[in-house]
Protein backbone atom coordinates (compact mmCIF):
# COMPACT_ATOMS: atom_id res chain seq x y z
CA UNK A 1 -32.88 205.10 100.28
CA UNK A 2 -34.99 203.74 96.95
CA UNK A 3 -35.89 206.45 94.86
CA UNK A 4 -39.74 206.91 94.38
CA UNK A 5 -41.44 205.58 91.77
CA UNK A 6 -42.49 208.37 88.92
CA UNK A 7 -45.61 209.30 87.68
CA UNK A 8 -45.56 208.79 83.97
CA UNK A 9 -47.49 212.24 83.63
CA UNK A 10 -44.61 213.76 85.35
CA UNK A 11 -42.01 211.79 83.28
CA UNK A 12 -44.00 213.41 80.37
CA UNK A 13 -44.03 216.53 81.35
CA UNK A 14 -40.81 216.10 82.01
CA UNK A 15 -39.74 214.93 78.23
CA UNK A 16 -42.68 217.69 76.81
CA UNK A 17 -40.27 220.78 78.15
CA UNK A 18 -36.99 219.17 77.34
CA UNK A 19 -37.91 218.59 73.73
CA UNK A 20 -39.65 221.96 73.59
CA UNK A 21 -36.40 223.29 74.86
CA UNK A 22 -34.22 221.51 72.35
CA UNK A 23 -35.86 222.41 69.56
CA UNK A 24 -35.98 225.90 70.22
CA UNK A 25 -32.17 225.63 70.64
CA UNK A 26 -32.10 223.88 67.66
CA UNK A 27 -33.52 226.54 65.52
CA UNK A 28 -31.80 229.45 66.99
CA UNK A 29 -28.83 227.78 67.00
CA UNK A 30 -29.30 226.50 63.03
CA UNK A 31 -28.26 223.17 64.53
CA UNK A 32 -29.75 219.28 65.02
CA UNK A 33 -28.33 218.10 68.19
CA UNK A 34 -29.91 214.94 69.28
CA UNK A 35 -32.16 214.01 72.08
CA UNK A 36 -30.18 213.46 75.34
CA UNK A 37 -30.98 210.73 77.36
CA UNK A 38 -33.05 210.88 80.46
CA UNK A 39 -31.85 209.30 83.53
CA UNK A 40 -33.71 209.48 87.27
CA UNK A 41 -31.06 208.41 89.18
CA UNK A 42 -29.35 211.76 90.88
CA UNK A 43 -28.58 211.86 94.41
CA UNK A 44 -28.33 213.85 97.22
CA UNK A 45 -29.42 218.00 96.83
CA UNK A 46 -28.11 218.22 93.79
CA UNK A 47 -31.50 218.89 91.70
CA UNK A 48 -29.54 217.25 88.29
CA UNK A 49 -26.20 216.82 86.31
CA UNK A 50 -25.22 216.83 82.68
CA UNK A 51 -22.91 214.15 81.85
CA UNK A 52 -21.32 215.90 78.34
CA UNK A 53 -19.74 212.41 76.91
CA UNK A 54 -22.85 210.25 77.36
CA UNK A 55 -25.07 213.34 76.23
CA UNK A 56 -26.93 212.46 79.41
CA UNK A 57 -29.35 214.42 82.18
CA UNK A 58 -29.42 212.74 85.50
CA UNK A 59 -32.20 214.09 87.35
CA UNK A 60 -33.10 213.60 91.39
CA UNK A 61 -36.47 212.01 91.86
CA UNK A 62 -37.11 213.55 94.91
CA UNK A 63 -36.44 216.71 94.32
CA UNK A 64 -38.66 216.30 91.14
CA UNK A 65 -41.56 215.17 92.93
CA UNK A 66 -41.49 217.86 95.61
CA UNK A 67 -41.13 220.41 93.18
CA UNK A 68 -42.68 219.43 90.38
CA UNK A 69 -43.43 222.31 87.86
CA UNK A 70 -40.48 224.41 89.27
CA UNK A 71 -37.96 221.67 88.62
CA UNK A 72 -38.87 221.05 85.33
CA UNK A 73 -39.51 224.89 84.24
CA UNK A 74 -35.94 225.49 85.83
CA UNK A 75 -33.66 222.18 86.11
CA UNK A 76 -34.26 220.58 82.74
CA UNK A 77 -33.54 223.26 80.42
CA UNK A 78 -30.38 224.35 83.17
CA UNK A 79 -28.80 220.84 82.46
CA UNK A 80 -29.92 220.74 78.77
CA UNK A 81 -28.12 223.72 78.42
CA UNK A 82 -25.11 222.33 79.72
CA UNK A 83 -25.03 219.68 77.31
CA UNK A 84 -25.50 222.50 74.40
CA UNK A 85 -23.00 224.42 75.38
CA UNK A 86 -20.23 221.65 75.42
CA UNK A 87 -21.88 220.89 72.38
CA UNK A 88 -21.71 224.27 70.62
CA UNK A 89 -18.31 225.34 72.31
CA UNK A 90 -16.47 222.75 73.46
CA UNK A 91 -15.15 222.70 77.25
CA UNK A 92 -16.03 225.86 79.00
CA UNK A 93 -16.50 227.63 82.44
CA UNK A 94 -19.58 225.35 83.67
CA UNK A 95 -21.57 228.77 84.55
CA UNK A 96 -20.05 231.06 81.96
CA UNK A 97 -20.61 233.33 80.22
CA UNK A 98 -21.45 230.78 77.13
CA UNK A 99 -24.01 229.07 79.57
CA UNK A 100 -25.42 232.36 80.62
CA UNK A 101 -26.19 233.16 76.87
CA UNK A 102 -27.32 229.36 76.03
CA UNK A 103 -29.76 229.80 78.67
CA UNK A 104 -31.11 233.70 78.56
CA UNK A 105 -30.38 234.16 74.65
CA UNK A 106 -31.34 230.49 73.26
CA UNK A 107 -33.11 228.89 75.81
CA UNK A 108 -35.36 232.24 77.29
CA UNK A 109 -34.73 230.96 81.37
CA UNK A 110 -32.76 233.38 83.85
CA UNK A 111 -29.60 231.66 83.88
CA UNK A 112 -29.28 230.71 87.95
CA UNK A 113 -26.25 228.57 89.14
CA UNK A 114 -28.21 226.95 91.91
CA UNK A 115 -31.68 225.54 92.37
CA UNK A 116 -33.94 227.08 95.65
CA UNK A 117 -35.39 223.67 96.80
CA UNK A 118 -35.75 222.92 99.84
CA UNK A 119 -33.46 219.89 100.51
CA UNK A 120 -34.36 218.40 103.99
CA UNK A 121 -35.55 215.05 103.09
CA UNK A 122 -32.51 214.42 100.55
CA UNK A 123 -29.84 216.06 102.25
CA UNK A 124 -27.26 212.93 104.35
CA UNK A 125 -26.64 212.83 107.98
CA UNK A 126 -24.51 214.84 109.25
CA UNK A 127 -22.03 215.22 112.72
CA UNK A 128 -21.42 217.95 114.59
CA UNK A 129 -18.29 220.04 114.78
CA UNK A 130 -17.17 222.97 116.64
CA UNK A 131 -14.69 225.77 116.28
CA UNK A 132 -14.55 228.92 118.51
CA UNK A 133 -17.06 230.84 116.79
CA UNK A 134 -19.70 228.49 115.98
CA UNK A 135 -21.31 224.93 114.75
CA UNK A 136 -20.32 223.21 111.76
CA UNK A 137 -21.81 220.08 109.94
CA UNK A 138 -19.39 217.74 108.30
CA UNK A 139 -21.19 214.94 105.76
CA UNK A 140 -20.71 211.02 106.91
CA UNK A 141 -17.50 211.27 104.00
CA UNK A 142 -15.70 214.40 105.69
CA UNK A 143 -16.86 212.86 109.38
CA UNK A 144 -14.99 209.86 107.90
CA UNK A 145 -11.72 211.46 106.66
CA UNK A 146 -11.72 213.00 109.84
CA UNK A 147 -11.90 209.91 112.00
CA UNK A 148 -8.80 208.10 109.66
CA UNK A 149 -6.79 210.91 110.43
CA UNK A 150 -6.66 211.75 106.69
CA UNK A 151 -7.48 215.50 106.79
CA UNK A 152 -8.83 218.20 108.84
CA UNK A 153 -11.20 221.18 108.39
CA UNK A 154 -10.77 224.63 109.29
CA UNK A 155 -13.55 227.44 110.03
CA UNK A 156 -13.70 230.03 107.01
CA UNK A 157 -14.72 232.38 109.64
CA UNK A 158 -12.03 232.19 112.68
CA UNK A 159 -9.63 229.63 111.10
CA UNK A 160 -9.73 226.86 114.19
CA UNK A 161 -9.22 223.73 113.10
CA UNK A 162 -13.08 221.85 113.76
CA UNK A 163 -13.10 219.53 116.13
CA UNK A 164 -16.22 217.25 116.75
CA UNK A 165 -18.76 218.46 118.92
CA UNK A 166 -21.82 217.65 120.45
CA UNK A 167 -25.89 218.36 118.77
């Protein structure tokens, strides 16, 4: 699926809170860290990644364009934060409790792990499974793993192995 095309207002608004939120952290933190760079080009429901060596965001278009003013008041400065942390500490717990203050203390946004979005139009296909207490859905690369007889999954709930099912 080709990502849709951006609205350059909403890649500026976009840019406007990430370099608001930077140089906030910058002065509370007495530091300069550079500019990351912006990249549109996440996948699947996750809303965005930091990528700590490249000093990169990847954010999901989608996402971004069906929640536009939520995802940037919330995803930017999460991932942002990310990068200041690894930054400013080195390699820690990704939702620690460095992040937590980087994000409450520094950055003024509850620190949340995970985004609310709905995720129905990004989210992959998915197959059927059953175990004795209920349905499961297994992505096209578990499905797959499956079907080569590489692994098998287990219900947290009743411990069956899953076995595929029908819709």
């Amino acid at each position: 699926m080709k990502s849709p095309r951006l609205p350059i207002a909403v890649q500026q608004a976009v840019m406007r809170t990430l370099r608001e939120k930077l140089q906030q952290a910058n002065q509370r933190l007495e530091r300069h860290y550079p500019e990351p760079a912006l990249v549109y080009q996440q996948r699947g429901t996750a809303a965005g990644t930091a990528w700590l060596e490249r000093w990169e965001i990847r954010l999901n278009p989608v996402l971004l364009m069906e929640n536009q003013q939520a995802f940037i008041d919330e995803v930017v400065p999460h991932e942002l934060a990310h990068l200041l942390v690894w930054k400013h500490f080195g390699r820690v717990a990704p939702h620690g409790k460095e992040w937590k203050w980087m994000m409450e203390s520094v950055l003024g946004i509850p620190a949340r792990r995970t985004h609310q979005f709905e995720v129905h139009s990004v989210r992959s296909r998915t197959f059927p499974y059953r175990c004795r207490c209920q349905q499961h859905h297994l992505t096209v690369r578990r499905h797959n793993r499956v079907m080569r007889g590489e692994t098998e999954y287990r219900c947290l709930q009743c411990g069956d192995i899953l076995q595929p099912g029908e819709k």
